[in-house]
PDB file of N, CA and C in Angstrom:
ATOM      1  N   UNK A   1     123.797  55.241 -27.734  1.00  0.00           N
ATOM      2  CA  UNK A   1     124.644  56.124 -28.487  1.00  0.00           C
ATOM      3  C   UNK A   1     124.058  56.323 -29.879  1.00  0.00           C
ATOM      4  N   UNK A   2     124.249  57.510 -30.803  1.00  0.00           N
ATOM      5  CA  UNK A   2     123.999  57.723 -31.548  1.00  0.00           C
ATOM      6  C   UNK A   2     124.866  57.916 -33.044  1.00  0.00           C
ATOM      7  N   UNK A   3     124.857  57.161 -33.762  1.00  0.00           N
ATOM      8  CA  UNK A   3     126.109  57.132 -34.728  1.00  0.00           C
ATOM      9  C   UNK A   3     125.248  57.613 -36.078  1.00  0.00           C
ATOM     10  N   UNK A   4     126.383  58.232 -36.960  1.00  0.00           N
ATOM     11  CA  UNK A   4     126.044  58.499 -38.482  1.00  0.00           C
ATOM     12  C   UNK A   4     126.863  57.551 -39.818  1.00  0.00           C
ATOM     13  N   UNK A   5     125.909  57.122 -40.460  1.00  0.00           N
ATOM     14  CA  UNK A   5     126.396  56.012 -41.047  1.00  0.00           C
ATOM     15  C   UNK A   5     126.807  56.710 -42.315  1.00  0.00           C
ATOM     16  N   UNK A   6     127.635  56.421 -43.262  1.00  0.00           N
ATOM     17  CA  UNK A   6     127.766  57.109 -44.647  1.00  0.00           C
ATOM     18  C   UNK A   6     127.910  55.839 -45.333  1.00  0.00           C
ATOM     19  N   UNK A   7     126.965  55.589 -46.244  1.00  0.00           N
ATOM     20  CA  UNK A   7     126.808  54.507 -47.047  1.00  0.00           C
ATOM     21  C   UNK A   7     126.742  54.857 -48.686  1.00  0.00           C
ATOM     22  N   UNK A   8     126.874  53.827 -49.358  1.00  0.00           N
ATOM     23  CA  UNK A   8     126.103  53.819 -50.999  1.00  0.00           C
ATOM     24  C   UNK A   8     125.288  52.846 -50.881  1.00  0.00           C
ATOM     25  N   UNK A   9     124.121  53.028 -51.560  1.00  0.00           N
ATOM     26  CA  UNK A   9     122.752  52.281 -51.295  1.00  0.00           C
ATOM     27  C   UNK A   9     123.064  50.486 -51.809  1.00  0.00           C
ATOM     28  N   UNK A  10     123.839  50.721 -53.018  1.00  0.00           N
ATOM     29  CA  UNK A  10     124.243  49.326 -53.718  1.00  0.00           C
ATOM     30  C   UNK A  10     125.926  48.914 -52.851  1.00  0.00           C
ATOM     31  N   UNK A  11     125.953  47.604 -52.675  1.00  0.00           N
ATOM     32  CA  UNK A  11     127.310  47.378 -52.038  1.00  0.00           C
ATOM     33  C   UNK A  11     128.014  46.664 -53.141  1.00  0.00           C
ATOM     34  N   UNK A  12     127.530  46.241 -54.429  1.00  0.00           N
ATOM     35  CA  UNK A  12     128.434  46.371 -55.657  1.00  0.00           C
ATOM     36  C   UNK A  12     128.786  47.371 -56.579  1.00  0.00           C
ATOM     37  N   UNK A  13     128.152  48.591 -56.267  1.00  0.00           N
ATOM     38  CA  UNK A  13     128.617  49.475 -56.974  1.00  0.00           C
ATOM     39  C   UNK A  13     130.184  50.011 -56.240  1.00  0.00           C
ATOM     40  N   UNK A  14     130.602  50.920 -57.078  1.00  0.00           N
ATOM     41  CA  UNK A  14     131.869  51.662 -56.852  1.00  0.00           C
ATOM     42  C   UNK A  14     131.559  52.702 -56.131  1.00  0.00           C
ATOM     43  N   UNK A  15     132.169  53.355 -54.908  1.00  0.00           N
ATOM     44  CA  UNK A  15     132.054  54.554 -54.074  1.00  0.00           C
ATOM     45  C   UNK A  15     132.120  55.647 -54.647  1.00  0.00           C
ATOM     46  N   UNK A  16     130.906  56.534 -55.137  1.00  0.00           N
ATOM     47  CA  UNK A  16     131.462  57.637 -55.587  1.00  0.00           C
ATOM     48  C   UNK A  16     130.972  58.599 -54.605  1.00  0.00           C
ATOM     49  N   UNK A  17     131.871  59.654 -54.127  1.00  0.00           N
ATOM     50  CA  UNK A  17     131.481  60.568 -53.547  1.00  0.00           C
ATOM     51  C   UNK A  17     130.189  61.753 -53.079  1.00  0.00           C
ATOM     52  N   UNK A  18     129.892  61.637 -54.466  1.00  0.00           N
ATOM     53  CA  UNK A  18     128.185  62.616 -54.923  1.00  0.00           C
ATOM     54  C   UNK A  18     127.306  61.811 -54.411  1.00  0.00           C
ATOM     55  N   UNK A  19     126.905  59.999 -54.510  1.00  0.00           N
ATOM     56  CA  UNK A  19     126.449  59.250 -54.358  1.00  0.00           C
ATOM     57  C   UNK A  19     125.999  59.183 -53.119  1.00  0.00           C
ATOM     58  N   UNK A  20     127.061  58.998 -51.819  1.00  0.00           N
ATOM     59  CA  UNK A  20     127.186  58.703 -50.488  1.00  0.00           C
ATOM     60  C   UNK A  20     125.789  59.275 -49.804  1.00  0.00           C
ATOM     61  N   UNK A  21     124.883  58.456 -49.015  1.00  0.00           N
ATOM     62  CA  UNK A  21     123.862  59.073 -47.792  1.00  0.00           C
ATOM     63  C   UNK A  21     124.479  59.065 -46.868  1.00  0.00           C
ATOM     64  N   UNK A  22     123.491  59.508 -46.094  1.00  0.00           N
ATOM     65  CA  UNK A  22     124.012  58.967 -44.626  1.00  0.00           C
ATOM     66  C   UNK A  22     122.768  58.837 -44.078  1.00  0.00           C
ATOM     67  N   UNK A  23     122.610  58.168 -42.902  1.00  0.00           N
ATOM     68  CA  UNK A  23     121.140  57.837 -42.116  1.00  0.00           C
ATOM     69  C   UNK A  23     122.469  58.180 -40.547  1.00  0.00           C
ATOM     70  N   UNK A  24     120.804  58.138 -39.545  1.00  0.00           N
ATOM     71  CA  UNK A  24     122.027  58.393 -38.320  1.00  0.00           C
ATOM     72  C   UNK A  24     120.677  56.938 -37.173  1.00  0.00           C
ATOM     73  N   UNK A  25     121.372  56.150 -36.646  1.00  0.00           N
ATOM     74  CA  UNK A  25     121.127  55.121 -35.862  1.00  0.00           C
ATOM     75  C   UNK A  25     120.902  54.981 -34.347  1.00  0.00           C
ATOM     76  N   UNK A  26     120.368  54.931 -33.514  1.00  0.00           N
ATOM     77  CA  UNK A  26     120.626  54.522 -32.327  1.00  0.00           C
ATOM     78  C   UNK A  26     121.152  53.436 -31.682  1.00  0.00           C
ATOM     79  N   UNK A  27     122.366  52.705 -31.073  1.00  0.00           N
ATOM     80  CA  UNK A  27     122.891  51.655 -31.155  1.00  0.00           C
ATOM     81  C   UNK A  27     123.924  51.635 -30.234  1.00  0.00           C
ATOM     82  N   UNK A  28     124.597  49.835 -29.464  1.00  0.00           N
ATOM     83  CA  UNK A  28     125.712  50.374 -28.696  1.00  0.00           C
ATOM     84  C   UNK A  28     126.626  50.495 -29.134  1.00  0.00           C
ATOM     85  N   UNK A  29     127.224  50.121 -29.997  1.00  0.00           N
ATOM     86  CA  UNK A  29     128.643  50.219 -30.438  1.00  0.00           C
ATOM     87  C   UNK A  29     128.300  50.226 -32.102  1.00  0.00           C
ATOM     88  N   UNK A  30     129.250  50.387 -32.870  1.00  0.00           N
ATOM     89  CA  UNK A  30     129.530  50.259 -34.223  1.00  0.00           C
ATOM     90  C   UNK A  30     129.698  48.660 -34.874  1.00  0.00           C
ATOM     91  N   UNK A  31     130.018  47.942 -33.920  1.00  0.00           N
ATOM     92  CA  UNK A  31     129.123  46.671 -34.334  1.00  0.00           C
ATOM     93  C   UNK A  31     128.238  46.333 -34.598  1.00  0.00           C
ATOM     94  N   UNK A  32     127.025  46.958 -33.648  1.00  0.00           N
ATOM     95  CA  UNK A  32     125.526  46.770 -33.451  1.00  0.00           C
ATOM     96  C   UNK A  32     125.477  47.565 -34.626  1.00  0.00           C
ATOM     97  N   UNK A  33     125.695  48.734 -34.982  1.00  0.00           N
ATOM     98  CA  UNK A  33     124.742  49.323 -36.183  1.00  0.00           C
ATOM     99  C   UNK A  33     125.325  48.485 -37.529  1.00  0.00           C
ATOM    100  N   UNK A  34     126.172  48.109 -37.768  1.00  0.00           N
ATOM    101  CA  UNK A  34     126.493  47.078 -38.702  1.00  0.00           C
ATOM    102  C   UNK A  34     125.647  45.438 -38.521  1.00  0.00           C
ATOM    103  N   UNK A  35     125.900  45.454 -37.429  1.00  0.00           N
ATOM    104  CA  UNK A  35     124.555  44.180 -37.512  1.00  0.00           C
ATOM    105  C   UNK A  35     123.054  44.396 -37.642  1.00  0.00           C
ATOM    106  N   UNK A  36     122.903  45.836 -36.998  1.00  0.00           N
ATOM    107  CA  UNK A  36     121.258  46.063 -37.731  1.00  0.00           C
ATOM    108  C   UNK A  36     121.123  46.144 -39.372  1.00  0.00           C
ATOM    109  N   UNK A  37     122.230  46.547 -39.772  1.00  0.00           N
ATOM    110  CA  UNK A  37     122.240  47.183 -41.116  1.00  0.00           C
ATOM    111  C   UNK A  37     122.262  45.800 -42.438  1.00  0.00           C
ATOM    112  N   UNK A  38     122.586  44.819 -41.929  1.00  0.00           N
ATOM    113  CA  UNK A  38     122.993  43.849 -42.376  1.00  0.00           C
ATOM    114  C   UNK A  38     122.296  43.289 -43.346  1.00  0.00           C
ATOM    115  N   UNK A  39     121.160  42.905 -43.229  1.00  0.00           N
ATOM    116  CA  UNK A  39     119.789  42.844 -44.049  1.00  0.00           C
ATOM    117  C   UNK A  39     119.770  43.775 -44.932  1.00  0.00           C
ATOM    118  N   UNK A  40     120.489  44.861 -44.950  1.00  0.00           N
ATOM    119  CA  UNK A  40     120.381  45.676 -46.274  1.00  0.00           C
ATOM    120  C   UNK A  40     121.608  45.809 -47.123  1.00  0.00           C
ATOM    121  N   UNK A  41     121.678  45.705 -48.732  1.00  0.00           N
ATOM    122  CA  UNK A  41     122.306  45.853 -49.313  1.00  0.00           C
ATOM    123  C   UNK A  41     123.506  46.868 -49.493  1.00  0.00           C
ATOM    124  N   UNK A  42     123.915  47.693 -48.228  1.00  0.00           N
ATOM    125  CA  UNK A  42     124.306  48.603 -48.000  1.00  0.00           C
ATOM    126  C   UNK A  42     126.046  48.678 -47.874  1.00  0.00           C
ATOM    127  N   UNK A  43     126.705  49.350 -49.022  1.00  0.00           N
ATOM    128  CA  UNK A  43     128.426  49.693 -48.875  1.00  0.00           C
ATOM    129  C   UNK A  43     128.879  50.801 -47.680  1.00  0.00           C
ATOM    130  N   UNK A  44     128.608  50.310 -46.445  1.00  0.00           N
ATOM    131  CA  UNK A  44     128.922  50.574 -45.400  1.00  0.00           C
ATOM    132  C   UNK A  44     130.782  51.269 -45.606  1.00  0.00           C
ATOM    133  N   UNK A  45     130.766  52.859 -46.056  1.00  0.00           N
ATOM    134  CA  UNK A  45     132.046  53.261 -45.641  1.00  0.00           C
ATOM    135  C   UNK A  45     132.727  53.917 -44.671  1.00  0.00           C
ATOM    136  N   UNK A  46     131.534  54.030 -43.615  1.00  0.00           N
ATOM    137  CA  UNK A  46     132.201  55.080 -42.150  1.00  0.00           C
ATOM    138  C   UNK A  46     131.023  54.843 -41.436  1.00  0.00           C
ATOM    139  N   UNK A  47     131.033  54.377 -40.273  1.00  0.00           N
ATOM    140  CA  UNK A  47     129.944  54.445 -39.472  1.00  0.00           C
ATOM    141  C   UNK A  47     130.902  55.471 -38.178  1.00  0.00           C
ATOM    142  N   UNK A  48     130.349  56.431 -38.165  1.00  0.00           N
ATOM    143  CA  UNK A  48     130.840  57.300 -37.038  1.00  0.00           C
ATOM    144  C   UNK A  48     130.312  58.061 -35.534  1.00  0.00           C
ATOM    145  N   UNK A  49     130.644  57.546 -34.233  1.00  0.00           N
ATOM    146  CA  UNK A  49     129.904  57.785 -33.267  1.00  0.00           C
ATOM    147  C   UNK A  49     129.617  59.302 -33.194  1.00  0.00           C
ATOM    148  N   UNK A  50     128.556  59.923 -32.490  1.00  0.00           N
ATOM    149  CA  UNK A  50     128.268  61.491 -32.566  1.00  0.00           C
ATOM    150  C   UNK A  50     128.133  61.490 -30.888  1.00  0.00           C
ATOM    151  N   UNK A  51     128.571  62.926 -30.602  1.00  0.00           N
ATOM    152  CA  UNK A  51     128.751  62.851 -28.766  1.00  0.00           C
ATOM    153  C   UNK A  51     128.989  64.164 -28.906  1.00  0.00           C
ATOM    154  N   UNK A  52     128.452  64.878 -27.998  1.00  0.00           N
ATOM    155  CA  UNK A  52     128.651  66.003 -27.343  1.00  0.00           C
ATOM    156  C   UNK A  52     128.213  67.211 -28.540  1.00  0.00           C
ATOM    157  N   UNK A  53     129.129  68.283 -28.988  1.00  0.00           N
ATOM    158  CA  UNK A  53     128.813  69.153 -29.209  1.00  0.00           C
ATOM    159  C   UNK A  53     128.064  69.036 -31.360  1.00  0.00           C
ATOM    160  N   UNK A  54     128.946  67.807 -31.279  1.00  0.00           N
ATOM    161  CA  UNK A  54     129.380  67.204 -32.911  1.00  0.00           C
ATOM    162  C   UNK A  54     127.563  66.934 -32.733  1.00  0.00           C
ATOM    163  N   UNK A  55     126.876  66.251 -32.006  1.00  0.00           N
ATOM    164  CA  UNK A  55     125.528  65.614 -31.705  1.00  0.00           C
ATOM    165  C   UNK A  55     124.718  66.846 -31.634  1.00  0.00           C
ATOM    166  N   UNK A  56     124.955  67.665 -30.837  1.00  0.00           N
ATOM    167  CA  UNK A  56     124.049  68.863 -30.754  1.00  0.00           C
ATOM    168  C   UNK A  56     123.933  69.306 -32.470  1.00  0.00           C
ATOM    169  N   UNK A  57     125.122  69.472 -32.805  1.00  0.00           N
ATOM    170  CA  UNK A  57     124.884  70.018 -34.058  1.00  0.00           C
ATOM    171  C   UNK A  57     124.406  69.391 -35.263  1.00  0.00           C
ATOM    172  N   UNK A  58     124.050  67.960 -35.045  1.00  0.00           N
ATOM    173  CA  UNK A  58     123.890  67.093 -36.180  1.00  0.00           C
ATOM    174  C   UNK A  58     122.259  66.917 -35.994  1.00  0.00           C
ATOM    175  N   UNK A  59     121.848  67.172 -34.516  1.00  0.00           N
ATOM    176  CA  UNK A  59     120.282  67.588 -34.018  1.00  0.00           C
ATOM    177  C   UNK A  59     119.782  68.773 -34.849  1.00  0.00           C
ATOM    178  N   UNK A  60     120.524  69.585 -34.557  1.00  0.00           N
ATOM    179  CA  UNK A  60     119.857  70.699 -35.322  1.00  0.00           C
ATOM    180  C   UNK A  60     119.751  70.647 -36.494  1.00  0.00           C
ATOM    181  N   UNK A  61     120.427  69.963 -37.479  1.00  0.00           N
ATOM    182  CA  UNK A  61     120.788  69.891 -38.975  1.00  0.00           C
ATOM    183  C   UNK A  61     119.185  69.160 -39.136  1.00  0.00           C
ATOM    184  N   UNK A  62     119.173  70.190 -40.624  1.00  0.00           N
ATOM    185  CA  UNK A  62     117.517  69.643 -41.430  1.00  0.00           C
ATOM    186  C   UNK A  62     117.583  68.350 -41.830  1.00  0.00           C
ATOM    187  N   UNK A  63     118.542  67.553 -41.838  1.00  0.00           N
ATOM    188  CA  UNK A  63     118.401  66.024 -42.451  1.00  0.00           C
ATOM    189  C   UNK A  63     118.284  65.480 -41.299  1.00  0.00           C
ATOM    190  N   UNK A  64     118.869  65.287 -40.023  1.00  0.00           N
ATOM    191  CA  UNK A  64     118.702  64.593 -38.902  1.00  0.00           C
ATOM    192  C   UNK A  64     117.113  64.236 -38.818  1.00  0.00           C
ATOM    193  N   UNK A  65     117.438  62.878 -38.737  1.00  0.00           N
ATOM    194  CA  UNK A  65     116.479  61.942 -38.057  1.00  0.00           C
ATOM    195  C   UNK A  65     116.633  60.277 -38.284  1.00  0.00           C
ATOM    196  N   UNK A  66     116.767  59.863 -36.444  1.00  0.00           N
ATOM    197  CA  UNK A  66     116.793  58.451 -36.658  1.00  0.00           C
ATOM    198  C   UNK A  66     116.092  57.421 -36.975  1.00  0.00           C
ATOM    199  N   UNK A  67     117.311  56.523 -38.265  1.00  0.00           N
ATOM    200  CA  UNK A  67     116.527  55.407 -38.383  1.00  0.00           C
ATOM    201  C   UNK A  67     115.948  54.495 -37.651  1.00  0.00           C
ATOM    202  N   UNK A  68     114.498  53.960 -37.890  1.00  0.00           N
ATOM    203  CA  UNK A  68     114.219  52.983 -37.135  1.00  0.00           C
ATOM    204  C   UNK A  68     114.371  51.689 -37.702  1.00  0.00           C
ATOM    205  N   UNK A  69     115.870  50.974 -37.059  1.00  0.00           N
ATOM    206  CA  UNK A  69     115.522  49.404 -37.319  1.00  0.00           C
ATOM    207  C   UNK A  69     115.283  48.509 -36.494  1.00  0.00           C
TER     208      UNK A  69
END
């Protein structure tokens, strides 16, 4: 499965909106991409699964491409 993560790079800073990335993962569940992610300093605020048409369209988008961890 393929999920999109929305993070802030620092996990002591404060969430600001402008701030937020996102990377997108290959993984089974939303556990697993939180346990890959773990090793990184990362304020994990939505990890969200992508399926079907939501996926097609996040393929086509110019930022798409998965991380490799």
């Amino acid at each position: 499965m393929i999920f999109k993560v929305y993070y802030q790079e620092s996990a002591t800073e404060v969430p600001v909106r402008e701030k937020t990335k996102t990377i997108y993962l290959e993984a089974e569940s939303e556990k697993d991409v939180r346990l890959k992610l773990s090793h990184r300093n990362y304020n994990i605020e939505l990890v969200q699964k992508l399926e079907g048409k939501y996926l097609e369209y996040e393929q086509n988008h110019a930022n798409y491409q998965l991380e490799q961890v």
